[in-house]
PDB file of N, CA and C in Angstrom:
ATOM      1  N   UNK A   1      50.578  36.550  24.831  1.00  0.00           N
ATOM      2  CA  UNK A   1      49.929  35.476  25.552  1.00  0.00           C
ATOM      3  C   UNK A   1      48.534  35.939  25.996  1.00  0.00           C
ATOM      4  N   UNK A   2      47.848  35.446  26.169  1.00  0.00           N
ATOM      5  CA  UNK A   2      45.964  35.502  26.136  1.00  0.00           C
ATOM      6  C   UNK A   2      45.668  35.210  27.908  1.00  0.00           C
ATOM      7  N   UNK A   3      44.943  35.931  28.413  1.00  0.00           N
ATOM      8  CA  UNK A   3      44.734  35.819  29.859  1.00  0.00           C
ATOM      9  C   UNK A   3      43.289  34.452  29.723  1.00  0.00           C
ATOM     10  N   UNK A   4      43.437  34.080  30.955  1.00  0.00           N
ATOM     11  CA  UNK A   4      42.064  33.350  31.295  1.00  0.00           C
ATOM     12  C   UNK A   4      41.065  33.826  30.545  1.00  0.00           C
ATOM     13  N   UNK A   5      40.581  34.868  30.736  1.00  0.00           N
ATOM     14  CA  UNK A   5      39.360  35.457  30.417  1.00  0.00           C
ATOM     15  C   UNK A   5      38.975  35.378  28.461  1.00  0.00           C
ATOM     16  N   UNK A   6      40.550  35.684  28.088  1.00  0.00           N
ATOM     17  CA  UNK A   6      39.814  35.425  26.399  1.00  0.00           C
ATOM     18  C   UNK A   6      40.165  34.220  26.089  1.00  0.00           C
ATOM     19  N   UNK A   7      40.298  33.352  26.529  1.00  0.00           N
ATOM     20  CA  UNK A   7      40.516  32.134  26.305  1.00  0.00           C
ATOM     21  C   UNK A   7      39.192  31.479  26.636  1.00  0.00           C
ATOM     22  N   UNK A   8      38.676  31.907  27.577  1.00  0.00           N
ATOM     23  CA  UNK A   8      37.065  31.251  28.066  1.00  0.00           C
ATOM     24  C   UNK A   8      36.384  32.061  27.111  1.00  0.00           C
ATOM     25  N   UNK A   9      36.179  33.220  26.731  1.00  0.00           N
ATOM     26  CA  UNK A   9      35.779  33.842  25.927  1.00  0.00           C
ATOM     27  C   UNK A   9      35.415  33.591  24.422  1.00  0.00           C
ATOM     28  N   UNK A  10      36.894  32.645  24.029  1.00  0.00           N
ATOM     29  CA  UNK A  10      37.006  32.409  22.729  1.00  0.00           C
ATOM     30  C   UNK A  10      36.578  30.529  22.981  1.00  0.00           C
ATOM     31  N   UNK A  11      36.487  30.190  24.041  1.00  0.00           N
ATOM     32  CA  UNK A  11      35.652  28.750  23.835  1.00  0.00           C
ATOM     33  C   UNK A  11      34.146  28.611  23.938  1.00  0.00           C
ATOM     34  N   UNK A  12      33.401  29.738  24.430  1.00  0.00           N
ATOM     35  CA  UNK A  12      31.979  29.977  24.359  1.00  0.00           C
ATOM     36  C   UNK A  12      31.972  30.287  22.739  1.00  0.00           C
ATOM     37  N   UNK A  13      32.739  31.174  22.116  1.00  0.00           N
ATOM     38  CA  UNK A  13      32.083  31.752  21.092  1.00  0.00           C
ATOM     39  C   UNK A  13      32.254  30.127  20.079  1.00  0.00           C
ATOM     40  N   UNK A  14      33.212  29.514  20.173  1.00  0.00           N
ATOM     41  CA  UNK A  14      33.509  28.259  19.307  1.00  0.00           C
ATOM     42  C   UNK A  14      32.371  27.397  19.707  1.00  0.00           C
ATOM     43  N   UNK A  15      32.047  27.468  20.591  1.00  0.00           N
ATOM     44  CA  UNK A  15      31.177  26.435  21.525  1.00  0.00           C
ATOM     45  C   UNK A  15      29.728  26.868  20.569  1.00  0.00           C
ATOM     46  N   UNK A  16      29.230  28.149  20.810  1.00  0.00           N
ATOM     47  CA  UNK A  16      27.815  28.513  19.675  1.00  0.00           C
ATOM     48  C   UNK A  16      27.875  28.127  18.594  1.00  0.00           C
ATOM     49  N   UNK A  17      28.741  28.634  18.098  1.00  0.00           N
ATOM     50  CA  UNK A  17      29.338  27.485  16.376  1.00  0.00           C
ATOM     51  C   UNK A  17      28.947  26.268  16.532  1.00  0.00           C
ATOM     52  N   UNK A  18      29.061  25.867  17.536  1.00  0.00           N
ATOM     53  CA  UNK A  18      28.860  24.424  17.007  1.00  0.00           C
ATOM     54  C   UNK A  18      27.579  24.071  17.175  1.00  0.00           C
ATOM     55  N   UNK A  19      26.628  24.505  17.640  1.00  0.00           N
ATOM     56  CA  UNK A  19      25.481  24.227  17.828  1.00  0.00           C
ATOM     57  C   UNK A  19      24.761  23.392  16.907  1.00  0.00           C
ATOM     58  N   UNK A  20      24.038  22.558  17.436  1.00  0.00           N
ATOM     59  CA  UNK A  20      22.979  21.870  16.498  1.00  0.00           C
ATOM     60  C   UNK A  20      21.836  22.836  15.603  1.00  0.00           C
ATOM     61  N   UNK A  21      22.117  22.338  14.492  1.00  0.00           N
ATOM     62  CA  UNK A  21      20.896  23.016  13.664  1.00  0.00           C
ATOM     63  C   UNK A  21      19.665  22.044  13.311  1.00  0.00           C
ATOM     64  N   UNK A  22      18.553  21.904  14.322  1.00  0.00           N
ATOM     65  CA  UNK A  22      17.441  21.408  13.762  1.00  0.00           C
ATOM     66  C   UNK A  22      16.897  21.960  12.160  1.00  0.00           C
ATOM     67  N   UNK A  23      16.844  20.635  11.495  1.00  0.00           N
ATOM     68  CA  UNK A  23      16.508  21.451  10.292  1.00  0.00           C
ATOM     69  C   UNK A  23      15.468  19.793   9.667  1.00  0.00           C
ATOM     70  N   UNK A  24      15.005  19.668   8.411  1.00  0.00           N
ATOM     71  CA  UNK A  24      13.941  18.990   8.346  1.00  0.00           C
ATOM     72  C   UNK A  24      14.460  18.715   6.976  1.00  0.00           C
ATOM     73  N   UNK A  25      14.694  17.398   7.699  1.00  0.00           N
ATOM     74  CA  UNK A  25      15.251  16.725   6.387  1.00  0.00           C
ATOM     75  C   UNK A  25      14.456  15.585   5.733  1.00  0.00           C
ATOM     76  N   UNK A  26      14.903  14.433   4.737  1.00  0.00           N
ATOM     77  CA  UNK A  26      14.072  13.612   3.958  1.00  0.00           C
ATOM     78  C   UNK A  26      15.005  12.211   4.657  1.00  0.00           C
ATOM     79  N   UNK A  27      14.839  11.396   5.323  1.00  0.00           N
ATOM     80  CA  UNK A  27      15.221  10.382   5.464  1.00  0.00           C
ATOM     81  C   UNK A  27      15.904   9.337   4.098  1.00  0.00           C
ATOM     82  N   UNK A  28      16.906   9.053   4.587  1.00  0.00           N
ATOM     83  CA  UNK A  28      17.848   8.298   3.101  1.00  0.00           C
ATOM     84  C   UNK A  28      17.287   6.760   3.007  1.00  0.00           C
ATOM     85  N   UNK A  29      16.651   6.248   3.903  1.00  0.00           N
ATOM     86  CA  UNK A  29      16.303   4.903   4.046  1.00  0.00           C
ATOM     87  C   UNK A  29      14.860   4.674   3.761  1.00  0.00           C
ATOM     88  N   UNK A  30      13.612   5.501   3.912  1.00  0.00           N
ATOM     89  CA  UNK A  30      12.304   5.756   3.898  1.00  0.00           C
ATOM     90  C   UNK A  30      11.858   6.658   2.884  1.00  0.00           C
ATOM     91  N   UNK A  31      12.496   7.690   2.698  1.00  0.00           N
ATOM     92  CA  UNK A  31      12.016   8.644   2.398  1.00  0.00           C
ATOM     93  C   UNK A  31      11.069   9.963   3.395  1.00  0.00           C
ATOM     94  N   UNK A  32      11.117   9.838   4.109  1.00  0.00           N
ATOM     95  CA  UNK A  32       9.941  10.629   5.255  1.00  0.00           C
ATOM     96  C   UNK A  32      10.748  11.726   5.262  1.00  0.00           C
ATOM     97  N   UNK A  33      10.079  12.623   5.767  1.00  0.00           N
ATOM     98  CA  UNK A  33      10.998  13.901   6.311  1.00  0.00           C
ATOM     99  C   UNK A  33      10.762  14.211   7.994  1.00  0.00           C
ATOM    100  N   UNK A  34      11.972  14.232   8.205  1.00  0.00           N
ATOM    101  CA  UNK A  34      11.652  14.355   9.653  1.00  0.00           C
ATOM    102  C   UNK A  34      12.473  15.535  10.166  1.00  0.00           C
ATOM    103  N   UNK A  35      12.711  15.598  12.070  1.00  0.00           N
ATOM    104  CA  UNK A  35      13.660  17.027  12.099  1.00  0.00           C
ATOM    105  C   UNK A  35      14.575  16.499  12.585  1.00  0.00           C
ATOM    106  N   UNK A  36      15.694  16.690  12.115  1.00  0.00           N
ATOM    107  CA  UNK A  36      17.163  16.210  11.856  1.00  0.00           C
ATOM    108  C   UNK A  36      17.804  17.214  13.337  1.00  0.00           C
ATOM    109  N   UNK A  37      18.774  16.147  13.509  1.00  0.00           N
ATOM    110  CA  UNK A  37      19.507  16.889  15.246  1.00  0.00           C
ATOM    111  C   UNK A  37      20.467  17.666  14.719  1.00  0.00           C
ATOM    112  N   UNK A  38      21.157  17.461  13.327  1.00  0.00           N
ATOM    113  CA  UNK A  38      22.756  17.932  12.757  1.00  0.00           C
ATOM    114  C   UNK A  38      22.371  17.732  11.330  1.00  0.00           C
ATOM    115  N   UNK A  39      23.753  17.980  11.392  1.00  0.00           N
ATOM    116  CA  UNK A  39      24.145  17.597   9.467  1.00  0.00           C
ATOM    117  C   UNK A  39      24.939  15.951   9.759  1.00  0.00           C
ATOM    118  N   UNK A  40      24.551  15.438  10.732  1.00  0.00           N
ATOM    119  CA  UNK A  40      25.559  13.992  10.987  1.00  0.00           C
ATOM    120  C   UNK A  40      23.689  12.973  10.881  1.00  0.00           C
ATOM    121  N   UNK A  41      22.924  13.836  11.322  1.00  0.00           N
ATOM    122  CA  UNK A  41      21.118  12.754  11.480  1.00  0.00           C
ATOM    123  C   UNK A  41      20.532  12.919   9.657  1.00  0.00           C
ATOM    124  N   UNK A  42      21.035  11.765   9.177  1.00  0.00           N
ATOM    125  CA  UNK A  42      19.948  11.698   8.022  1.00  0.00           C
ATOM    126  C   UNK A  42      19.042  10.089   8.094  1.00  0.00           C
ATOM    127  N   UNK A  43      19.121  10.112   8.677  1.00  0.00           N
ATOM    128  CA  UNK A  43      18.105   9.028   8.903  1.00  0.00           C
ATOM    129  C   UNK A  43      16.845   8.975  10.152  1.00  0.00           C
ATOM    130  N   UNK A  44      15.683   8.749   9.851  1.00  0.00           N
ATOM    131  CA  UNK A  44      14.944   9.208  10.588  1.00  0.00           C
ATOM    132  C   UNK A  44      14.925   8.298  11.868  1.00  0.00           C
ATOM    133  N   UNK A  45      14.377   8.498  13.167  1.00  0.00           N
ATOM    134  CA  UNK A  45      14.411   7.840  14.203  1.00  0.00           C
ATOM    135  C   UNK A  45      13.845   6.043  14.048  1.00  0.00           C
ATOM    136  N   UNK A  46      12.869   6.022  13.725  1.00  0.00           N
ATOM    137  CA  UNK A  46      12.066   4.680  12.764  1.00  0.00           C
ATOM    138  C   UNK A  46      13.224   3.771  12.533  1.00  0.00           C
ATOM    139  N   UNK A  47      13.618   4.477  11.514  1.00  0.00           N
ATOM    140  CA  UNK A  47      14.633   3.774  10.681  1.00  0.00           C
ATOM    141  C   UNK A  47      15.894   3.663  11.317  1.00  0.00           C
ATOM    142  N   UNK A  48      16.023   4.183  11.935  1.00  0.00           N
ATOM    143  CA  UNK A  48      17.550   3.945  12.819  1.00  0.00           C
ATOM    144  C   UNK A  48      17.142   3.140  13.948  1.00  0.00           C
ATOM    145  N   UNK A  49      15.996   2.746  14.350  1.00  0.00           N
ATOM    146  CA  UNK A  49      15.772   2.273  15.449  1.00  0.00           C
ATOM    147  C   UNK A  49      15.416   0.597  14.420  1.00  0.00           C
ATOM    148  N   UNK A  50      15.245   0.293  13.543  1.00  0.00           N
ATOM    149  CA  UNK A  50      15.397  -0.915  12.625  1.00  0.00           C
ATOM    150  C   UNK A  50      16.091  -1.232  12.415  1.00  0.00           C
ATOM    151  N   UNK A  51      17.312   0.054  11.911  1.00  0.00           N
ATOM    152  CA  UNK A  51      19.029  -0.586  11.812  1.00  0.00           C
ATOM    153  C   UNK A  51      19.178  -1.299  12.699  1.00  0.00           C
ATOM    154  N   UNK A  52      19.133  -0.810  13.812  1.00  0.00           N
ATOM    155  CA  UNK A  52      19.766  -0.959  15.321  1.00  0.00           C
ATOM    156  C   UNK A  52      19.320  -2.972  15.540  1.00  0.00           C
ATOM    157  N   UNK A  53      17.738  -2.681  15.112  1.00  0.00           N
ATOM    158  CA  UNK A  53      17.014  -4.204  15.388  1.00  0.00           C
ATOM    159  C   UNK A  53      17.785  -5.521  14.935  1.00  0.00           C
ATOM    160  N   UNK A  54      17.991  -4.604  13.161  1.00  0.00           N
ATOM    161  CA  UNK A  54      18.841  -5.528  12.182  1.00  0.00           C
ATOM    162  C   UNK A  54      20.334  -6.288  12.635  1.00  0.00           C
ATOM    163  N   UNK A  55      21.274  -4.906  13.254  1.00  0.00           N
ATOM    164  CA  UNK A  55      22.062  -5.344  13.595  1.00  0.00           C
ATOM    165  C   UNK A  55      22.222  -6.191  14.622  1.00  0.00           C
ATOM    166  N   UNK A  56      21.839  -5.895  15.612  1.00  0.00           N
ATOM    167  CA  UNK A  56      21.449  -6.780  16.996  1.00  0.00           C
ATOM    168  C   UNK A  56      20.966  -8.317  16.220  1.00  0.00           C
ATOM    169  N   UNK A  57      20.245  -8.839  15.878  1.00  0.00           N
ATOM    170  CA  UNK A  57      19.681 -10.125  14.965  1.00  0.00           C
ATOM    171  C   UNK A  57      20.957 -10.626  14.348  1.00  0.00           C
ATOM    172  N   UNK A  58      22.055  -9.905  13.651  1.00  0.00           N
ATOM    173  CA  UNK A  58      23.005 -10.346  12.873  1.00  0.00           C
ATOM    174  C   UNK A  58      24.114 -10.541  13.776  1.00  0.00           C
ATOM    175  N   UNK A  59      24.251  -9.907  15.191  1.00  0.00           N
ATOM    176  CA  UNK A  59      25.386 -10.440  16.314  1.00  0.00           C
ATOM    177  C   UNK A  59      24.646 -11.628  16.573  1.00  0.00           C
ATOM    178  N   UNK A  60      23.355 -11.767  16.936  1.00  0.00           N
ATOM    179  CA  UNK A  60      22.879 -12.945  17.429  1.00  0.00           C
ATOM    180  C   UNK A  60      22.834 -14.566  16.833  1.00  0.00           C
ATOM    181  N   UNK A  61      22.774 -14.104  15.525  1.00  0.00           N
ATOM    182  CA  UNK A  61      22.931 -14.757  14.623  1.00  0.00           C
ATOM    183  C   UNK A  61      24.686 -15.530  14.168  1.00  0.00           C
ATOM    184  N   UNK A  62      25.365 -14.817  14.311  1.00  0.00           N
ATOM    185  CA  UNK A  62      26.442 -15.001  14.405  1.00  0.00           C
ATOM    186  C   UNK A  62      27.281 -15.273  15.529  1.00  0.00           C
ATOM    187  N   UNK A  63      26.900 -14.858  16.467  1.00  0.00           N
ATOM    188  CA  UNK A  63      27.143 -15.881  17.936  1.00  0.00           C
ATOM    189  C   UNK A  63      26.839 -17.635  17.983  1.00  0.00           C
ATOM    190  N   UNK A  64      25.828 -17.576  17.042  1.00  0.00           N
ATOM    191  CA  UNK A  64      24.972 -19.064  17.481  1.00  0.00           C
ATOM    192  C   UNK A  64      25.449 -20.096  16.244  1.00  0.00           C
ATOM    193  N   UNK A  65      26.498 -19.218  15.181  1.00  0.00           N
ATOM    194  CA  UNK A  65      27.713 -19.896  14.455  1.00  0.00           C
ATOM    195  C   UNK A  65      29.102 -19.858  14.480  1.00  0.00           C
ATOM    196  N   UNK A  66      29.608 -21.134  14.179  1.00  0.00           N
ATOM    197  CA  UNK A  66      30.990 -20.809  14.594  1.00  0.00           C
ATOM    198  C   UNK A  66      31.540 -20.157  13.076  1.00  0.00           C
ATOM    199  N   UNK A  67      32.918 -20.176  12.988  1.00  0.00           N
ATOM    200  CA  UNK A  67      33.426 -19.581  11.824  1.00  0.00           C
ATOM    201  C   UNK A  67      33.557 -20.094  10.770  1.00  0.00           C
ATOM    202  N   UNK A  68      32.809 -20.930  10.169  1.00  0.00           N
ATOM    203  CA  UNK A  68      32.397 -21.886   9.359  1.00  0.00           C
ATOM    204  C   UNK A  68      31.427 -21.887   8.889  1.00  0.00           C
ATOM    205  N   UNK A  69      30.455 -21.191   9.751  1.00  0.00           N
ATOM    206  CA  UNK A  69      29.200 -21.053   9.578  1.00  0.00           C
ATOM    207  C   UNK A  69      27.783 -22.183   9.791  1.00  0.00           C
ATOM    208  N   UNK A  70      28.756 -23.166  10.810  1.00  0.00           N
ATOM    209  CA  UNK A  70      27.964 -23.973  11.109  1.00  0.00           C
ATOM    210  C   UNK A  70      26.823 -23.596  12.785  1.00  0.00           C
ATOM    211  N   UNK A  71      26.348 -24.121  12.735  1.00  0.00           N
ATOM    212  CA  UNK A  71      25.620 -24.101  14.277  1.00  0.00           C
ATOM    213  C   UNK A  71      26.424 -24.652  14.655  1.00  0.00           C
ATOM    214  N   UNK A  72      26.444 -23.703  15.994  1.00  0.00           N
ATOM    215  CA  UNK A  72      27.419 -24.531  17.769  1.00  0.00           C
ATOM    216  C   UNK A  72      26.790 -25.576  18.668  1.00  0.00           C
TER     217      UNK A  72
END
């Protein structure tokens, strides 16, 4: 059985592992290269901040129809 101490021990060292790797990637939507937070950021800030626009427009849009697709 493992005392307190390597147990905190062994969650710092897991914890550095996981660290973010800034690294400089090519955006999948633009093409740009920008600096990426992970291996989870391939899309550059720009462009994720357009998704974001897009989607928001398409709830709105779809609020203001019913399921038919008519206007309410």
């Amino acid at each position: 059985m493992k005392t307190i101490n390597e147990v905190s021990k062994m969650a710092r060292i897991v914890k550095r592992r996981r660290r973010k790797r800034r690294v400089r990637r090519e955006c999948l939507r633009c093409g740009r290269v920008f600096m990426s937070e992970g291996n989870f950021n391939r899309i550059c800030p720009s462009c994720r901040e357009a998704n974001a626009n897009i989607a928001m427009n398409a709830v709105e849009v779809s609020l203001d129809h019913d399921y038919y697709g008519f206007t309410k």
